[in-house]
Protein backbone atom coordinates (compact mmCIF):
# COMPACT_ATOMS: atom_id res chain seq x y z
CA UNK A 1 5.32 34.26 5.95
CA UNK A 2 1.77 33.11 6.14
CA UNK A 3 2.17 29.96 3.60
CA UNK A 4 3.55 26.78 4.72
CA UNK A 5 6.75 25.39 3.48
CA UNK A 6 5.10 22.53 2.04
CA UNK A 7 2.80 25.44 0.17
CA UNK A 8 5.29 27.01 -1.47
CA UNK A 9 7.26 23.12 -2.47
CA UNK A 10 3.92 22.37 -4.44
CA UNK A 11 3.90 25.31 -6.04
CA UNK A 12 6.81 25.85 -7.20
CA UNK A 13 6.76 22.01 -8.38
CA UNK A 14 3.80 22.50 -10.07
CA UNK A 15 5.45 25.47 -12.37
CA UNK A 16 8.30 23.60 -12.79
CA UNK A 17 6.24 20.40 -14.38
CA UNK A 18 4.30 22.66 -16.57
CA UNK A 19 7.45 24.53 -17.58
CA UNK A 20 8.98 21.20 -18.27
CA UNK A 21 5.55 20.24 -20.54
CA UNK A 22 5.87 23.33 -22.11
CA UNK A 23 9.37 22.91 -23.33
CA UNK A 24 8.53 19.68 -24.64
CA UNK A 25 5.46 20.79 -26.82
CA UNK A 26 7.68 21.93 -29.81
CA UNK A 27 8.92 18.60 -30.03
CA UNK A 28 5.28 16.81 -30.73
CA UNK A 29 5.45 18.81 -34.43
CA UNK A 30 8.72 18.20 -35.28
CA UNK A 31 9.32 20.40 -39.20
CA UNK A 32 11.29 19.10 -41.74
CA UNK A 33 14.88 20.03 -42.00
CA UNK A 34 14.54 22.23 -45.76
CA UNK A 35 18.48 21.97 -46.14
CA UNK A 36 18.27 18.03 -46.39
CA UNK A 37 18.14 16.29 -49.71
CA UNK A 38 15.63 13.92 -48.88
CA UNK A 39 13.44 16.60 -47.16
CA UNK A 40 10.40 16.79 -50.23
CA UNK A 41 10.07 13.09 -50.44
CA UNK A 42 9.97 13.07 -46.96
CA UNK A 43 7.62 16.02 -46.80
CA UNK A 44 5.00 14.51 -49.54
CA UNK A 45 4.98 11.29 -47.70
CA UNK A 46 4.01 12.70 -44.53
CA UNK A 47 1.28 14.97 -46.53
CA UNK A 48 0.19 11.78 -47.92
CA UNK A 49 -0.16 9.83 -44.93
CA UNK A 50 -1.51 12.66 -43.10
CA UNK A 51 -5.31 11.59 -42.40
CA UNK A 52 -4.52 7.73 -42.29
CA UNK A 53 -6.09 5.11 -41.01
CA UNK A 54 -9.44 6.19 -41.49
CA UNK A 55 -12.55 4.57 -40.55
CA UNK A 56 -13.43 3.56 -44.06
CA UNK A 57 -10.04 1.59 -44.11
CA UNK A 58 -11.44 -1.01 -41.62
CA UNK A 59 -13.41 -3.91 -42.63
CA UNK A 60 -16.71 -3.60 -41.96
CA UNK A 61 -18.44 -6.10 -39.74
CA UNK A 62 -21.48 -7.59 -41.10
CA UNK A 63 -22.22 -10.65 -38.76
CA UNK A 64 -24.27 -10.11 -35.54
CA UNK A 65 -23.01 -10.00 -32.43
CA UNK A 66 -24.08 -13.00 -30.24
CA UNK A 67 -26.74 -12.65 -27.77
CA UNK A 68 -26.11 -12.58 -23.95
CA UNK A 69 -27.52 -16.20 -23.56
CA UNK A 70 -24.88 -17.92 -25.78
CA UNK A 71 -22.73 -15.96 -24.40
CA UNK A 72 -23.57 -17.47 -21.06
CA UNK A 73 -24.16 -21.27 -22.26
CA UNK A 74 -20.53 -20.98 -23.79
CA UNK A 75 -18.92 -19.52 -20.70
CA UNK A 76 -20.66 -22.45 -18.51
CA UNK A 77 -19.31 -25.30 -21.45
CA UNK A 78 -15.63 -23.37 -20.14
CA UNK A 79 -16.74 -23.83 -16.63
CA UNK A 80 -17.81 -27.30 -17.00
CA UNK A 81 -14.77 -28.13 -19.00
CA UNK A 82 -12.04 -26.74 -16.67
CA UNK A 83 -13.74 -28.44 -13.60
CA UNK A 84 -13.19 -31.60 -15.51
CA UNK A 85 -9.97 -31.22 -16.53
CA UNK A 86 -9.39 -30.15 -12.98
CA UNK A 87 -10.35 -33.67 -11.82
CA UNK A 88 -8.32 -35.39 -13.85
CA UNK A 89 -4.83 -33.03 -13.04
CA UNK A 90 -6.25 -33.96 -9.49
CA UNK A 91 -6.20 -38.01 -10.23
CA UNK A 92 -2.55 -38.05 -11.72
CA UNK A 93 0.12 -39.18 -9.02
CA UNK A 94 2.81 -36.05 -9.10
CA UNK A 95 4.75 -37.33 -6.92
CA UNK A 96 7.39 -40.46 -7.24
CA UNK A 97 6.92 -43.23 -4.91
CA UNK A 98 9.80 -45.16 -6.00
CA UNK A 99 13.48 -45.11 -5.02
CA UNK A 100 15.12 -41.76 -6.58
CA UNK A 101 18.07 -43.47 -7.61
CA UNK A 102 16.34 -45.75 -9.41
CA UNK A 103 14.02 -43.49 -11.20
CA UNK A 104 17.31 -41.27 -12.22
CA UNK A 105 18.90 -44.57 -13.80
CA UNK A 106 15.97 -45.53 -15.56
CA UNK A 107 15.09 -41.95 -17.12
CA UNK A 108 19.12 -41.67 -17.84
CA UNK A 109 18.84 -45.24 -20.13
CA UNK A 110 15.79 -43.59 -21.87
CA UNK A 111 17.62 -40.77 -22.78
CA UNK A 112 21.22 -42.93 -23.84
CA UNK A 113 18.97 -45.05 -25.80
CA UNK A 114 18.07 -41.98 -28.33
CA UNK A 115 21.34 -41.61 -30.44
CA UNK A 116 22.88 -38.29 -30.33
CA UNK A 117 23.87 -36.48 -33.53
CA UNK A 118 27.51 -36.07 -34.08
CA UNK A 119 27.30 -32.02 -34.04
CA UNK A 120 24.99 -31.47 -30.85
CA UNK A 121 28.18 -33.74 -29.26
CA UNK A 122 30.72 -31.27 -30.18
CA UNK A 123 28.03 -28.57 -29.15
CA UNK A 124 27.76 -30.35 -25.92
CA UNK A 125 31.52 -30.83 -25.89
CA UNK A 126 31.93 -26.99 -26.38
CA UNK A 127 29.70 -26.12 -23.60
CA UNK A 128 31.26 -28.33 -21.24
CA UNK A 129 35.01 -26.73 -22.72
CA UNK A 130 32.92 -23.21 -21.43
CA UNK A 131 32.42 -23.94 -18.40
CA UNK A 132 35.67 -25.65 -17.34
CA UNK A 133 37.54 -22.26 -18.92
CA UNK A 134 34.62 -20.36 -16.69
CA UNK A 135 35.35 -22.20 -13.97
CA UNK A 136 39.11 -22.23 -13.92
CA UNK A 137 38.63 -17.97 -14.74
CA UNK A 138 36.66 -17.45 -11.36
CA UNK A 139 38.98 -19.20 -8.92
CA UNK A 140 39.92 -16.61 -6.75
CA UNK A 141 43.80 -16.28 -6.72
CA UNK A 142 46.14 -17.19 -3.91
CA UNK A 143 46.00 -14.80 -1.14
CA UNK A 144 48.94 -12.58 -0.83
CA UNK A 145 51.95 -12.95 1.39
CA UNK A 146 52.04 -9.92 3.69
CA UNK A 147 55.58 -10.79 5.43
């Protein structure tokens, strides 16, 4: 045989996929099943719908489109604007410099100082029911006595 292997792979892949695309061609204009009750409602409302959206359905623009330049002036404002706000993000202290503990304590008080509706308790309550009944499900069991 004069063709290569890898000749005759592409090849026959190539009918394959257009097989494959051919098959699937009746299925991009589906017809209406005549025996179904629906099927001349459903047959006027695709005849109906047929040519929509047409241009003439979208609004019409009136208003002229900016010119390059203020265009350019708007995208250097942005520019200008993000470098600041970059400055500022680069000013702020991220990091504590405090004792952890302490910083846990005082940002627990804040949030025991906001009272907490009775129903998010029992919601809390529930979730912390969850995950005990979780918990207590995924213990592995006792390994087995092979005397």
């Amino acid at each position: 045989m004069n063709a290569s292997r890898r000749k005759i792979a592409a090849a026959l892949s190539a009918a394959i996929a257009c097989g494959g695309l051919a098959a699937c061609a009746g299925s991009f204009d589906p017809a209406t099943d005549a025996s179904s009750p629906i099927a001349p409602r459903v047959q006027a409302l695709v005849d109906a719908n047929r040519e929509y959206p047409r241009w003439t359905d979208f609004p019409r623009v009136d208003e002229p489109l900016p010119e390059p330049v203020a265009i350019a002036a708007q995208v250097n404002t942005l520019r200008v604007t993000g470098g600041a706000l970059a400055g500022e993000v680069s000013r702020i202290d991220w990091q504590t410099t405090g004792d952890p503990a302490e910083f846990a304590a005082a940002v627990q008080a804040r949030v025991d100082s906001v009272p907490v509706a009775p129903v998010t308790q029992e919601t809390l309550d529930e979730i912390e029911d969850f995950v005990r009944r979780t918990r207590e499900r995924g213990r592995a069991p006792p390994p087995v006595d092979r005397r």
